[in-house]
PDB file of N, CA and C in Angstrom:
ATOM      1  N   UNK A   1       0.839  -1.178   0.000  1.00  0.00           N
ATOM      2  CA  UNK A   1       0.000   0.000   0.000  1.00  0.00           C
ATOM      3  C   UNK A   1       0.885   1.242   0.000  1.00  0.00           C
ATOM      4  N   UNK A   2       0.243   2.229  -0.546  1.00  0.00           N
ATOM      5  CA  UNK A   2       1.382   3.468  -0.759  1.00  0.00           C
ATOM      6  C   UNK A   2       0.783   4.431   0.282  1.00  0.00           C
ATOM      7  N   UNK A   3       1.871   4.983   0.706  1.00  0.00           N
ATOM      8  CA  UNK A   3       2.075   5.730   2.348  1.00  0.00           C
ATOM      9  C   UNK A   3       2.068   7.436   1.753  1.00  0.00           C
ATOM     10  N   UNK A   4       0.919   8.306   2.008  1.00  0.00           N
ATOM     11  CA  UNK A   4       1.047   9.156   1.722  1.00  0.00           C
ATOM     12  C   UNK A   4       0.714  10.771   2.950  1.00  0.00           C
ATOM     13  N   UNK A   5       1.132  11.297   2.828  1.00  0.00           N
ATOM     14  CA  UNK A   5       1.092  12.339   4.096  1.00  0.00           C
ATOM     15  C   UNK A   5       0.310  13.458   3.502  1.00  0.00           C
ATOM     16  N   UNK A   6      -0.737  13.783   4.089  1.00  0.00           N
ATOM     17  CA  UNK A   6      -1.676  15.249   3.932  1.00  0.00           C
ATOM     18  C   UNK A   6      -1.683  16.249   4.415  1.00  0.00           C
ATOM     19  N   UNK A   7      -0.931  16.977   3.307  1.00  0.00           N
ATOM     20  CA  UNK A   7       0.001  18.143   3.728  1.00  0.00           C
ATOM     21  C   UNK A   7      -1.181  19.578   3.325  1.00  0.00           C
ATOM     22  N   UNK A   8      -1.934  19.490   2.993  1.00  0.00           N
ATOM     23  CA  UNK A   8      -3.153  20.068   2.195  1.00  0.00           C
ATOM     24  C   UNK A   8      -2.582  20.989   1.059  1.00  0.00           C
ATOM     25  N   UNK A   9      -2.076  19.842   0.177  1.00  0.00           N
ATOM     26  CA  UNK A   9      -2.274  20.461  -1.292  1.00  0.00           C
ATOM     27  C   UNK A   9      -2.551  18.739  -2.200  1.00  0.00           C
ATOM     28  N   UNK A  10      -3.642  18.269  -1.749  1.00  0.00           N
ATOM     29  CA  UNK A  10      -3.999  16.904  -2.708  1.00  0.00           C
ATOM     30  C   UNK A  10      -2.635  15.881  -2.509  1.00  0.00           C
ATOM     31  N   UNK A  11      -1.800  15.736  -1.735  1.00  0.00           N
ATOM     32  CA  UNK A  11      -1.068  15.108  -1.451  1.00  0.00           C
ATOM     33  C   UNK A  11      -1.971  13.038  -1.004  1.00  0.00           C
ATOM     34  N   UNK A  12      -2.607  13.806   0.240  1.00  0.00           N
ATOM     35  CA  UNK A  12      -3.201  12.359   0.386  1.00  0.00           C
ATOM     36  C   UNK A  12      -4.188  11.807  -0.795  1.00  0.00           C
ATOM     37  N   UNK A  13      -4.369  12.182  -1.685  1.00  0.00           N
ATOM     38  CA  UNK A  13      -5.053  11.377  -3.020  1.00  0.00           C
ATOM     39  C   UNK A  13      -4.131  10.570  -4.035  1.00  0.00           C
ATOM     40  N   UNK A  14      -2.996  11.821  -4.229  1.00  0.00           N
ATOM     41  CA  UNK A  14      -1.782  11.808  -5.062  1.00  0.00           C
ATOM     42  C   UNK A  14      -0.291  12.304  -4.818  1.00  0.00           C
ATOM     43  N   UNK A  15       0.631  11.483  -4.858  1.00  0.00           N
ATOM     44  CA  UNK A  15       1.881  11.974  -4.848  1.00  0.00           C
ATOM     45  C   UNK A  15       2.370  12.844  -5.964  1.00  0.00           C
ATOM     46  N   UNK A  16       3.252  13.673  -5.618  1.00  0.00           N
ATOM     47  CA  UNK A  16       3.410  14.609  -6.502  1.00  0.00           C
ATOM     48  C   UNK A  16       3.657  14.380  -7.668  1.00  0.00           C
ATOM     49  N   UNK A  17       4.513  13.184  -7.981  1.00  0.00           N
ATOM     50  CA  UNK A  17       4.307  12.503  -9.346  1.00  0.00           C
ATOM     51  C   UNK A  17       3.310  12.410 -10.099  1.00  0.00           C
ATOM     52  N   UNK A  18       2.748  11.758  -9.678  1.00  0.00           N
ATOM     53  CA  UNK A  18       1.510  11.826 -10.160  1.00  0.00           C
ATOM     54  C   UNK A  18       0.405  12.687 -10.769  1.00  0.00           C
ATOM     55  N   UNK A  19       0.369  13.882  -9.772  1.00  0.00           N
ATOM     56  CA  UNK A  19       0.179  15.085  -9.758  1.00  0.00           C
ATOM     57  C   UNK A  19       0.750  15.935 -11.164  1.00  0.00           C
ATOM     58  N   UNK A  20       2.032  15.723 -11.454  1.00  0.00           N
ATOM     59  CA  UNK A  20       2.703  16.149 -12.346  1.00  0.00           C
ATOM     60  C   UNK A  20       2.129  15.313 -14.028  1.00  0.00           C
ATOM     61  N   UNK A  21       2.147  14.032 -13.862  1.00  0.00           N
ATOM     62  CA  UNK A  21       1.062  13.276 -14.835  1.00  0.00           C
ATOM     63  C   UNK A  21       0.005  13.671 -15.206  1.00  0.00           C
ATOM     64  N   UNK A  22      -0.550  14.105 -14.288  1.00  0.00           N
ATOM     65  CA  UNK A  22      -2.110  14.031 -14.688  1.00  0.00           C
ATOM     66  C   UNK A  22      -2.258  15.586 -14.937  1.00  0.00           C
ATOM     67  N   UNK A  23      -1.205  16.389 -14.502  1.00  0.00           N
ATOM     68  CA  UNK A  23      -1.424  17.989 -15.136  1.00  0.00           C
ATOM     69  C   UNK A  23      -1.169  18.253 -16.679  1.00  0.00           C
ATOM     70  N   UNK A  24       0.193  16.764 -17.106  1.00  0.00           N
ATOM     71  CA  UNK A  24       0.186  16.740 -18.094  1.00  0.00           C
ATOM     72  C   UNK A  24      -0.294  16.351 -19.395  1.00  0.00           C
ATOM     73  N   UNK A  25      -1.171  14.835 -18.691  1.00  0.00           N
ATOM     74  CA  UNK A  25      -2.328  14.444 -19.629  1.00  0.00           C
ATOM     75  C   UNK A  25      -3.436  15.221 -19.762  1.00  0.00           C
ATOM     76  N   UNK A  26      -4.231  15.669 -18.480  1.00  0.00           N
ATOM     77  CA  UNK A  26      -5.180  17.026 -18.721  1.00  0.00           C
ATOM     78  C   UNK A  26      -4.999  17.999 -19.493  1.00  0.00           C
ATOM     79  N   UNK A  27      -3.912  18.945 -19.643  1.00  0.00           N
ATOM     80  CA  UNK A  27      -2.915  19.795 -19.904  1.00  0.00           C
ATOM     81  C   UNK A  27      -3.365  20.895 -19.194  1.00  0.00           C
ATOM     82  N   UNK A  28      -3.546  20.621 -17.961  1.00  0.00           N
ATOM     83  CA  UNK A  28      -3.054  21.795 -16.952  1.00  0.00           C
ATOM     84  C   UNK A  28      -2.027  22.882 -16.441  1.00  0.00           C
ATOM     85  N   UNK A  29      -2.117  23.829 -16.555  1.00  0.00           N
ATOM     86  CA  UNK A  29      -1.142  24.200 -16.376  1.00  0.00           C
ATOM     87  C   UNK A  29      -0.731  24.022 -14.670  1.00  0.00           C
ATOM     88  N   UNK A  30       0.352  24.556 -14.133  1.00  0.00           N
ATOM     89  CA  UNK A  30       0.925  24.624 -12.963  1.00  0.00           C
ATOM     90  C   UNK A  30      -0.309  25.497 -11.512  1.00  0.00           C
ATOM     91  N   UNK A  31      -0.390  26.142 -12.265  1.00  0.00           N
ATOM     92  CA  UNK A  31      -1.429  26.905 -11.381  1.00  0.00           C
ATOM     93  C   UNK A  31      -2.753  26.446 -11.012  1.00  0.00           C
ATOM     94  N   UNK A  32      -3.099  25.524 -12.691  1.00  0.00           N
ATOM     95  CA  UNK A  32      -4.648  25.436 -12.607  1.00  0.00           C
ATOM     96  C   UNK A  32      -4.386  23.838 -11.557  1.00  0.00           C
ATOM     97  N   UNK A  33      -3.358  23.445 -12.308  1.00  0.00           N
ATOM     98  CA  UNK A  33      -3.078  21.905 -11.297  1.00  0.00           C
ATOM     99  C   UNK A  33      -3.382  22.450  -9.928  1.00  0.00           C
ATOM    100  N   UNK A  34      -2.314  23.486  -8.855  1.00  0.00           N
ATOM    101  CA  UNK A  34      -2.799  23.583  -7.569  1.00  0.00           C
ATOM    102  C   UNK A  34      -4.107  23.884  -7.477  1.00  0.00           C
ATOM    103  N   UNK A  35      -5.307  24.681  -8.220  1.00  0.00           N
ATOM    104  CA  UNK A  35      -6.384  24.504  -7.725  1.00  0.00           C
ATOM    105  C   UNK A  35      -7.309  23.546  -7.720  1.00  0.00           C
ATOM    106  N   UNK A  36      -6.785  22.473  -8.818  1.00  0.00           N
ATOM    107  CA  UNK A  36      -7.708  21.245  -8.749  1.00  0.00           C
ATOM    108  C   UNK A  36      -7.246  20.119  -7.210  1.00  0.00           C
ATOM    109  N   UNK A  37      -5.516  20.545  -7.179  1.00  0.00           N
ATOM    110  CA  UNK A  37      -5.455  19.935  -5.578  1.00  0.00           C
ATOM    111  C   UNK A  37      -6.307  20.605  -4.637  1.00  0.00           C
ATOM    112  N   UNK A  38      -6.606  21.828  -4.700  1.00  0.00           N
ATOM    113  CA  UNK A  38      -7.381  22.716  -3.890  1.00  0.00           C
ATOM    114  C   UNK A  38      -8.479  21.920  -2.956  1.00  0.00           C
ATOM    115  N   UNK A  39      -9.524  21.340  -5.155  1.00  0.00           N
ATOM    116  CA  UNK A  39     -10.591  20.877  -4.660  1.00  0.00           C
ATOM    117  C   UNK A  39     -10.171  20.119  -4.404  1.00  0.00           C
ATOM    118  N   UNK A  40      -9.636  18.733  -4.457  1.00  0.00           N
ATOM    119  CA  UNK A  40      -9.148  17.364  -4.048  1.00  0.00           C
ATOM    120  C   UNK A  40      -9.360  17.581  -2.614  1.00  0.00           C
ATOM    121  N   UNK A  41      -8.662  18.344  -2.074  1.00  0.00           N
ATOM    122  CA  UNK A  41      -8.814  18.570  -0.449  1.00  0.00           C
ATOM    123  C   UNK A  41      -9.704  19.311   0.133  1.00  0.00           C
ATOM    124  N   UNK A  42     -10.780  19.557  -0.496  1.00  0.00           N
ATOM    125  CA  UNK A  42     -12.473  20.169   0.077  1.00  0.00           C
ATOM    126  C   UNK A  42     -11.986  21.407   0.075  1.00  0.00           C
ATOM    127  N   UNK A  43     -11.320  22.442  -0.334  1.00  0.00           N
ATOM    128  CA  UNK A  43     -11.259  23.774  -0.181  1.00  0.00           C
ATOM    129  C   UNK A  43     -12.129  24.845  -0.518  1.00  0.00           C
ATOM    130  N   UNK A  44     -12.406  25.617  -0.056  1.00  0.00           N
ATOM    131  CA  UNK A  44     -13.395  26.918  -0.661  1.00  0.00           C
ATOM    132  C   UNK A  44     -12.908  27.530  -1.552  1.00  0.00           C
ATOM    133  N   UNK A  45     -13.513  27.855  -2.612  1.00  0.00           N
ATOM    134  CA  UNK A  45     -12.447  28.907  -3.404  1.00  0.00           C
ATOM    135  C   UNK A  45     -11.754  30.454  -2.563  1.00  0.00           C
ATOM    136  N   UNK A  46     -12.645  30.475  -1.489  1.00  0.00           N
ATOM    137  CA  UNK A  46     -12.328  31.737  -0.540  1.00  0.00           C
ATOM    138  C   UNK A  46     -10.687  30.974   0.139  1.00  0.00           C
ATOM    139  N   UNK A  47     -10.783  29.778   0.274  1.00  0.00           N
ATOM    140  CA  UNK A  47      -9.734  29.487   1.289  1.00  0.00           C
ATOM    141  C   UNK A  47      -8.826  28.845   0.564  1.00  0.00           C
ATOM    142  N   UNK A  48      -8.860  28.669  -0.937  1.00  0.00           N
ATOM    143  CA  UNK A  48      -7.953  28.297  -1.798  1.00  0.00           C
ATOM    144  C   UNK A  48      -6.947  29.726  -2.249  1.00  0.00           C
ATOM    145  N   UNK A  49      -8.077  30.520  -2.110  1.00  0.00           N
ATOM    146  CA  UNK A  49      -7.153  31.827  -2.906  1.00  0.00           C
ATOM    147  C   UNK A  49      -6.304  32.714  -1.694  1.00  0.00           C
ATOM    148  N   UNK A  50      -6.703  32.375  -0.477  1.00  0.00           N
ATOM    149  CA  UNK A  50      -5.929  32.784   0.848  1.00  0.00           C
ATOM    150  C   UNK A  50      -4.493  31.895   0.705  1.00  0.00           C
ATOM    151  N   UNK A  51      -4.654  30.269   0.539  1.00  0.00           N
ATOM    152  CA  UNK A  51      -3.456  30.012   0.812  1.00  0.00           C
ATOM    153  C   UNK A  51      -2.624  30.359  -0.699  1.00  0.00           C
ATOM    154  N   UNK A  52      -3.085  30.297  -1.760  1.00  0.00           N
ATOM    155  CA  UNK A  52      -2.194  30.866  -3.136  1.00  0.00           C
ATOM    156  C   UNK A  52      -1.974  32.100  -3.226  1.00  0.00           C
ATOM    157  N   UNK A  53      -2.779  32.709  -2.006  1.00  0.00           N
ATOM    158  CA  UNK A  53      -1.967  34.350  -2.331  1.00  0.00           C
ATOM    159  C   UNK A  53      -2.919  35.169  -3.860  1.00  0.00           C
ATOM    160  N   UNK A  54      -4.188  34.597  -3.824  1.00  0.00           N
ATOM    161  CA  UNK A  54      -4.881  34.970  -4.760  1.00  0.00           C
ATOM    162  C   UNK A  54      -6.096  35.308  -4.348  1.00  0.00           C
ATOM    163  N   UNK A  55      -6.492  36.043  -5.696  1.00  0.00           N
ATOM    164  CA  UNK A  55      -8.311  37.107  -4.861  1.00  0.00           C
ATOM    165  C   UNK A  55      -9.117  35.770  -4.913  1.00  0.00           C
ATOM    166  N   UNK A  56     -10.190  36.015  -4.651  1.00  0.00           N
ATOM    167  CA  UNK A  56     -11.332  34.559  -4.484  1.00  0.00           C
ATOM    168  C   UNK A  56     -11.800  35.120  -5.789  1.00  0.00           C
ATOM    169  N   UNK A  57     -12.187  35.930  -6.551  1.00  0.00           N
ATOM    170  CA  UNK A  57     -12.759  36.262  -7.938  1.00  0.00           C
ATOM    171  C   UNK A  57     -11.473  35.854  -8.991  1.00  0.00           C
ATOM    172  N   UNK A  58     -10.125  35.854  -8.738  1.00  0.00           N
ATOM    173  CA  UNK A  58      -9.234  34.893  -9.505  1.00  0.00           C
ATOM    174  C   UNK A  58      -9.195  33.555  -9.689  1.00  0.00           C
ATOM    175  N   UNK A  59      -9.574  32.702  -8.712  1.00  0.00           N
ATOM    176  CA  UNK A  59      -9.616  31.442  -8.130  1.00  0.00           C
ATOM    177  C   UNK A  59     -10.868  31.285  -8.889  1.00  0.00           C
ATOM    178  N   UNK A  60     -12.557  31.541  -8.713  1.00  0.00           N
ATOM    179  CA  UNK A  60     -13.263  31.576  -9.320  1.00  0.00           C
ATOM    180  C   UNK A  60     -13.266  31.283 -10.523  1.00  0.00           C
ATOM    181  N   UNK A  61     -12.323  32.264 -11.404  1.00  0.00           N
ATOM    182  CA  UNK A  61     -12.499  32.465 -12.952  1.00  0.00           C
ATOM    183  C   UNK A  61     -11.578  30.772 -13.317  1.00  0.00           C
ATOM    184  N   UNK A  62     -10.573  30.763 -12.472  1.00  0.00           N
ATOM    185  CA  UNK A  62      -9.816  29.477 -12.607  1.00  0.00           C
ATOM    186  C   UNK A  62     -10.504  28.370 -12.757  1.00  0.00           C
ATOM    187  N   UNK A  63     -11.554  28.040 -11.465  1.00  0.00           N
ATOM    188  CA  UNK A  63     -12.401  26.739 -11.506  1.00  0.00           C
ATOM    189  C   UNK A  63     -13.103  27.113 -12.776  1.00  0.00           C
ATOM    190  N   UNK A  64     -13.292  27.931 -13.423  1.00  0.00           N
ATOM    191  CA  UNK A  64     -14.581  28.153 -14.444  1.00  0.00           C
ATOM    192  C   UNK A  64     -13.768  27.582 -15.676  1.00  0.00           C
ATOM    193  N   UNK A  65     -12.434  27.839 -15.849  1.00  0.00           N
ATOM    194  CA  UNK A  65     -11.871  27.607 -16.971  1.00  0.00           C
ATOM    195  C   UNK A  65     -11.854  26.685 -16.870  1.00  0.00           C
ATOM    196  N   UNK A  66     -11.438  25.997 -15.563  1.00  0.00           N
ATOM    197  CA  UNK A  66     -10.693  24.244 -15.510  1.00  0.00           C
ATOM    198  C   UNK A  66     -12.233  23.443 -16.040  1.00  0.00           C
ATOM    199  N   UNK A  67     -13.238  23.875 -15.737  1.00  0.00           N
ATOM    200  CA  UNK A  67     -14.382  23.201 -15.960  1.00  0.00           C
ATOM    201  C   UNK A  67     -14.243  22.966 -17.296  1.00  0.00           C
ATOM    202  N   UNK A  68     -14.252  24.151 -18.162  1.00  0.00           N
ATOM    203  CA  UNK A  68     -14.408  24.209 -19.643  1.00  0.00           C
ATOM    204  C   UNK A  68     -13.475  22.978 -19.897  1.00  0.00           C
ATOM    205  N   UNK A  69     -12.582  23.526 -19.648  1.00  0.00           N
ATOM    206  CA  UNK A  69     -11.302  22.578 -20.421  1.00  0.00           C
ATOM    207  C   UNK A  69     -11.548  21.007 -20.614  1.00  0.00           C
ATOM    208  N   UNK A  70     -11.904  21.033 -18.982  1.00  0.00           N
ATOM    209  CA  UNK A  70     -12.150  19.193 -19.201  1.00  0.00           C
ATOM    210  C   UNK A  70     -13.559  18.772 -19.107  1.00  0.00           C
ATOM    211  N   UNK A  71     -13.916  19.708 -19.977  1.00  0.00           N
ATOM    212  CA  UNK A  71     -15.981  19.616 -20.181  1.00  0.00           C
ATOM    213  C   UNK A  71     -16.716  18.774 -18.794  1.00  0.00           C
ATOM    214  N   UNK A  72     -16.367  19.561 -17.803  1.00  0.00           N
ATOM    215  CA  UNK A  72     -16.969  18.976 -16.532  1.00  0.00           C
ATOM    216  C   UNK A  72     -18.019  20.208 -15.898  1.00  0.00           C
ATOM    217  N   UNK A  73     -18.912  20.460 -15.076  1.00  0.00           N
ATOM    218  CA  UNK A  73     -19.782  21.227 -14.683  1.00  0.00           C
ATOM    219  C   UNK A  73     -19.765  21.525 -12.959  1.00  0.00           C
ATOM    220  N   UNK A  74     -19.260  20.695 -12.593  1.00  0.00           N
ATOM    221  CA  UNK A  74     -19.590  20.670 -10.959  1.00  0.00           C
ATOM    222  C   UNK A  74     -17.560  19.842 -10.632  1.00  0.00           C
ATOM    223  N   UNK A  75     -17.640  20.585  -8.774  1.00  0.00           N
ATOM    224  CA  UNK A  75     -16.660  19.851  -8.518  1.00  0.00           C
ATOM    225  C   UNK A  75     -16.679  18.020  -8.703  1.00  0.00           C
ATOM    226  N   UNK A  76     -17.814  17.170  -8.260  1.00  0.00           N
ATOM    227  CA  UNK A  76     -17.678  16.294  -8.266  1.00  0.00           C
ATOM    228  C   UNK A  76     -17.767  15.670  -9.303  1.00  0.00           C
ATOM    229  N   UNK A  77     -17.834  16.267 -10.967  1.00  0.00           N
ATOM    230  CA  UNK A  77     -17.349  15.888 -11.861  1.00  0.00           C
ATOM    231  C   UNK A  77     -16.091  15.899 -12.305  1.00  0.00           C
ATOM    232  N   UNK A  78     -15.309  16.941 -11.711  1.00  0.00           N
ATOM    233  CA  UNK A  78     -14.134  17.027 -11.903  1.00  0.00           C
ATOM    234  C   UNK A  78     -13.058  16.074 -10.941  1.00  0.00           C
ATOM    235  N   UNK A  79     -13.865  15.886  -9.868  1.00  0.00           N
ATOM    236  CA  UNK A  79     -12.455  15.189  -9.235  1.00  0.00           C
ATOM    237  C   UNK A  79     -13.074  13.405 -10.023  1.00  0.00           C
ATOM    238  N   UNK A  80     -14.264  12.932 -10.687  1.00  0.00           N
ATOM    239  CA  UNK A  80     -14.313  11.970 -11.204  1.00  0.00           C
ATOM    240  C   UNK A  80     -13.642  11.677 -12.860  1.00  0.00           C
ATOM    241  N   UNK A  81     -13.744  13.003 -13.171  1.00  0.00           N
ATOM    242  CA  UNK A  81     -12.942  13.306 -14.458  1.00  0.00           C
ATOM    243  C   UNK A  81     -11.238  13.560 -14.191  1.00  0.00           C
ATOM    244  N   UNK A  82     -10.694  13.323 -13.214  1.00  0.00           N
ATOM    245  CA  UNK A  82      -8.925  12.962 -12.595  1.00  0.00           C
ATOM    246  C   UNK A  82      -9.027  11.736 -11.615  1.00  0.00           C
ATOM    247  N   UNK A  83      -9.542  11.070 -11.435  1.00  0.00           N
ATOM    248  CA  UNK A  83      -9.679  10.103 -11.092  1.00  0.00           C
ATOM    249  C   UNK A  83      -9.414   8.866 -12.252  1.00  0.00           C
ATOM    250  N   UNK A  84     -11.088   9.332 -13.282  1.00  0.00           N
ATOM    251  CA  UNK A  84     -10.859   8.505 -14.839  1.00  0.00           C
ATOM    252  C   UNK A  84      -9.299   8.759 -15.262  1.00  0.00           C
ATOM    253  N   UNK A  85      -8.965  10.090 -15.425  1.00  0.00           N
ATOM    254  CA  UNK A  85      -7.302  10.000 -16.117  1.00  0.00           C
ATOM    255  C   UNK A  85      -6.599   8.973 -15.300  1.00  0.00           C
ATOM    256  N   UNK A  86      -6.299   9.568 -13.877  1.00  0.00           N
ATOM    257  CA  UNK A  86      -5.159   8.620 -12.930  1.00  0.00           C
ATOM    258  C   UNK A  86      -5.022   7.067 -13.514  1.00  0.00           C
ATOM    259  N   UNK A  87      -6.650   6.304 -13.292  1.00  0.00           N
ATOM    260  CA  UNK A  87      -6.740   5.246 -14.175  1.00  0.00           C
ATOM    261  C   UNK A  87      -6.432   4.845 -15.256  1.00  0.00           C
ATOM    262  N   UNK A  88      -6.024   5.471 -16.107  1.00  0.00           N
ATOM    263  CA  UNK A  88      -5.808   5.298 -17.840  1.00  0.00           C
ATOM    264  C   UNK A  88      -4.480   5.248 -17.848  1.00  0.00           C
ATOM    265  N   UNK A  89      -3.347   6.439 -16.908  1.00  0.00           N
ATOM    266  CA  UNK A  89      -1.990   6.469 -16.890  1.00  0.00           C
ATOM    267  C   UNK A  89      -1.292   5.026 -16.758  1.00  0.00           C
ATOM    268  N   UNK A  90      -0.524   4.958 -17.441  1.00  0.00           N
ATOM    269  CA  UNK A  90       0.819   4.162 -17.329  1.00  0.00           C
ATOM    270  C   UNK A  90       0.843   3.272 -15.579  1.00  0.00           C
ATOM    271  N   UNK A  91       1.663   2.010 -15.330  1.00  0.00           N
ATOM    272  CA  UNK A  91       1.713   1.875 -14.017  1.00  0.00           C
ATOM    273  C   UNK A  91       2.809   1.884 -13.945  1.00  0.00           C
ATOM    274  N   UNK A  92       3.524   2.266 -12.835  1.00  0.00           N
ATOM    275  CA  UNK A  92       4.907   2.886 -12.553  1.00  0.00           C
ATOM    276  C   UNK A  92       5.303   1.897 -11.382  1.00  0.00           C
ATOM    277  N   UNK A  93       6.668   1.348 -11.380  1.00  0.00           N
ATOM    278  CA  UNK A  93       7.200   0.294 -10.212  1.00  0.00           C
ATOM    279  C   UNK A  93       7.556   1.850  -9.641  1.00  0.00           C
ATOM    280  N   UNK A  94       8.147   1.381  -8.609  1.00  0.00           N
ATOM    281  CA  UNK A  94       8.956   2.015  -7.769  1.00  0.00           C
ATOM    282  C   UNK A  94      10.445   2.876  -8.680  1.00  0.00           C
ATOM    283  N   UNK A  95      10.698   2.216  -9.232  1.00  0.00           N
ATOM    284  CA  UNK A  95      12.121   2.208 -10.239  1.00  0.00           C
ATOM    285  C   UNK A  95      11.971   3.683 -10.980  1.00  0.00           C
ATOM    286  N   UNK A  96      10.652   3.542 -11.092  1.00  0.00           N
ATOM    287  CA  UNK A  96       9.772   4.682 -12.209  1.00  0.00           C
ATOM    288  C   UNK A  96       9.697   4.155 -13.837  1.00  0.00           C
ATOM    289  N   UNK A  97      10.415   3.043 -13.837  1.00  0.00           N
ATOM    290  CA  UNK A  97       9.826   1.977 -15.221  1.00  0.00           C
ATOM    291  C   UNK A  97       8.389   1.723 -15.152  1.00  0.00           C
ATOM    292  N   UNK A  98       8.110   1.286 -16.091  1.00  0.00           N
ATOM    293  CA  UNK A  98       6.539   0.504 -16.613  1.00  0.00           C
ATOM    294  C   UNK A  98       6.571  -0.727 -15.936  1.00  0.00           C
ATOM    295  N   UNK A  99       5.903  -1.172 -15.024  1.00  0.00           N
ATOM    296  CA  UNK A  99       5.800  -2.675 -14.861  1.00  0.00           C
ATOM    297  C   UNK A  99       4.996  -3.142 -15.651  1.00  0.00           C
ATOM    298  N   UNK A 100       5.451  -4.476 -15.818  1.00  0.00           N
ATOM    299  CA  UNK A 100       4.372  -5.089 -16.726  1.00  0.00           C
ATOM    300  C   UNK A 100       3.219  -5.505 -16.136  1.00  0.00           C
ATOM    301  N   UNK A 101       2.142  -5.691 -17.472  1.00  0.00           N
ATOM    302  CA  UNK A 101       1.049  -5.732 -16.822  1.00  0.00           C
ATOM    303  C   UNK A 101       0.995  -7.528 -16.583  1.00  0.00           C
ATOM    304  N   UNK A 102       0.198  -7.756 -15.517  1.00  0.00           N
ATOM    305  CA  UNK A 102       0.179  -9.169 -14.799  1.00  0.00           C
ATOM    306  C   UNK A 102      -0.727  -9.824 -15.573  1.00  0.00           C
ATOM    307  N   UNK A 103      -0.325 -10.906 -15.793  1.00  0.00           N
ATOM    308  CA  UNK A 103      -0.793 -11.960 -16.493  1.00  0.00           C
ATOM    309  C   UNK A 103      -1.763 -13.002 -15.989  1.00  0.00           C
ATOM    310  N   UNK A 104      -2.898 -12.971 -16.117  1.00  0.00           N
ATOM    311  CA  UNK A 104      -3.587 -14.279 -15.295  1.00  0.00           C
ATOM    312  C   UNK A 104      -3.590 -15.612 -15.643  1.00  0.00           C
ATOM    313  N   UNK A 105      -3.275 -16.707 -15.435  1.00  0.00           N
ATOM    314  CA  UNK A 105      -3.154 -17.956 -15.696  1.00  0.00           C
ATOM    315  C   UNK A 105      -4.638 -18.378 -15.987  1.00  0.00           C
ATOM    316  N   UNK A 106      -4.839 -19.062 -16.686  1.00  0.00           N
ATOM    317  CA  UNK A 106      -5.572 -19.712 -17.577  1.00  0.00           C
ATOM    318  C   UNK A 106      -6.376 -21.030 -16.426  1.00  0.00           C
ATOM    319  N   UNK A 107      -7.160 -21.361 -16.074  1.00  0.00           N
ATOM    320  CA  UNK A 107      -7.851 -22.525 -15.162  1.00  0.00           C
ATOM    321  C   UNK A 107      -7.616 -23.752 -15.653  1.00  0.00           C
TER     322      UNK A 107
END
């Protein structure tokens, strides 16, 4: 099981790796990535834009874009629409190679 610490930026969902994946299959940028960790970790847009050092009407316009982008409408489409990606990505050993995928034996 993978050991992860919740530091409140979407850490306990995803390691930063990961994080970095899925900004790049989405094509998120850097910024819009921290606010989708935002939501990952139940944040307000009021209390997302306090800890980024941003107005809550910036943060706002952000979730509005991120919506567009990945044709989602509501938060809980969006964290099911990075969830679906996480799933689709590559599986990574430890090494950071591809493990192969496991083979089931035949009955």
């Amino acid at each position: 099981m993978r050991e992860t610490v919740a530091t409140g930026t979407g850490q306990a969902v995803f390691v930063p790796g990961e994080w970095r994946s899925l900004a790049n299959c989405l094509g998120l940028s850097p910024r819009e990535c921290g606010i989708v960790r935002a939501v990952f970790d139940g944040n307000s847009e009021k209390d997302t834009a306090a800890r980024l050092g941003l107005s809550p009407h910036t943060v706002h316009t952000y979730v509005w874009r991120i919506y567009r982008k990945l044709n989602v409408q509501s938060r809980e489409e969006l964290l099911v629409r990075v969830f679906a990606e996480f799933r689709s990505l590559p599986k990574r050993g430890s090494s950071g190679r591809k493990r192969p995928e496991s083979r089931q034996r035949a009955l």
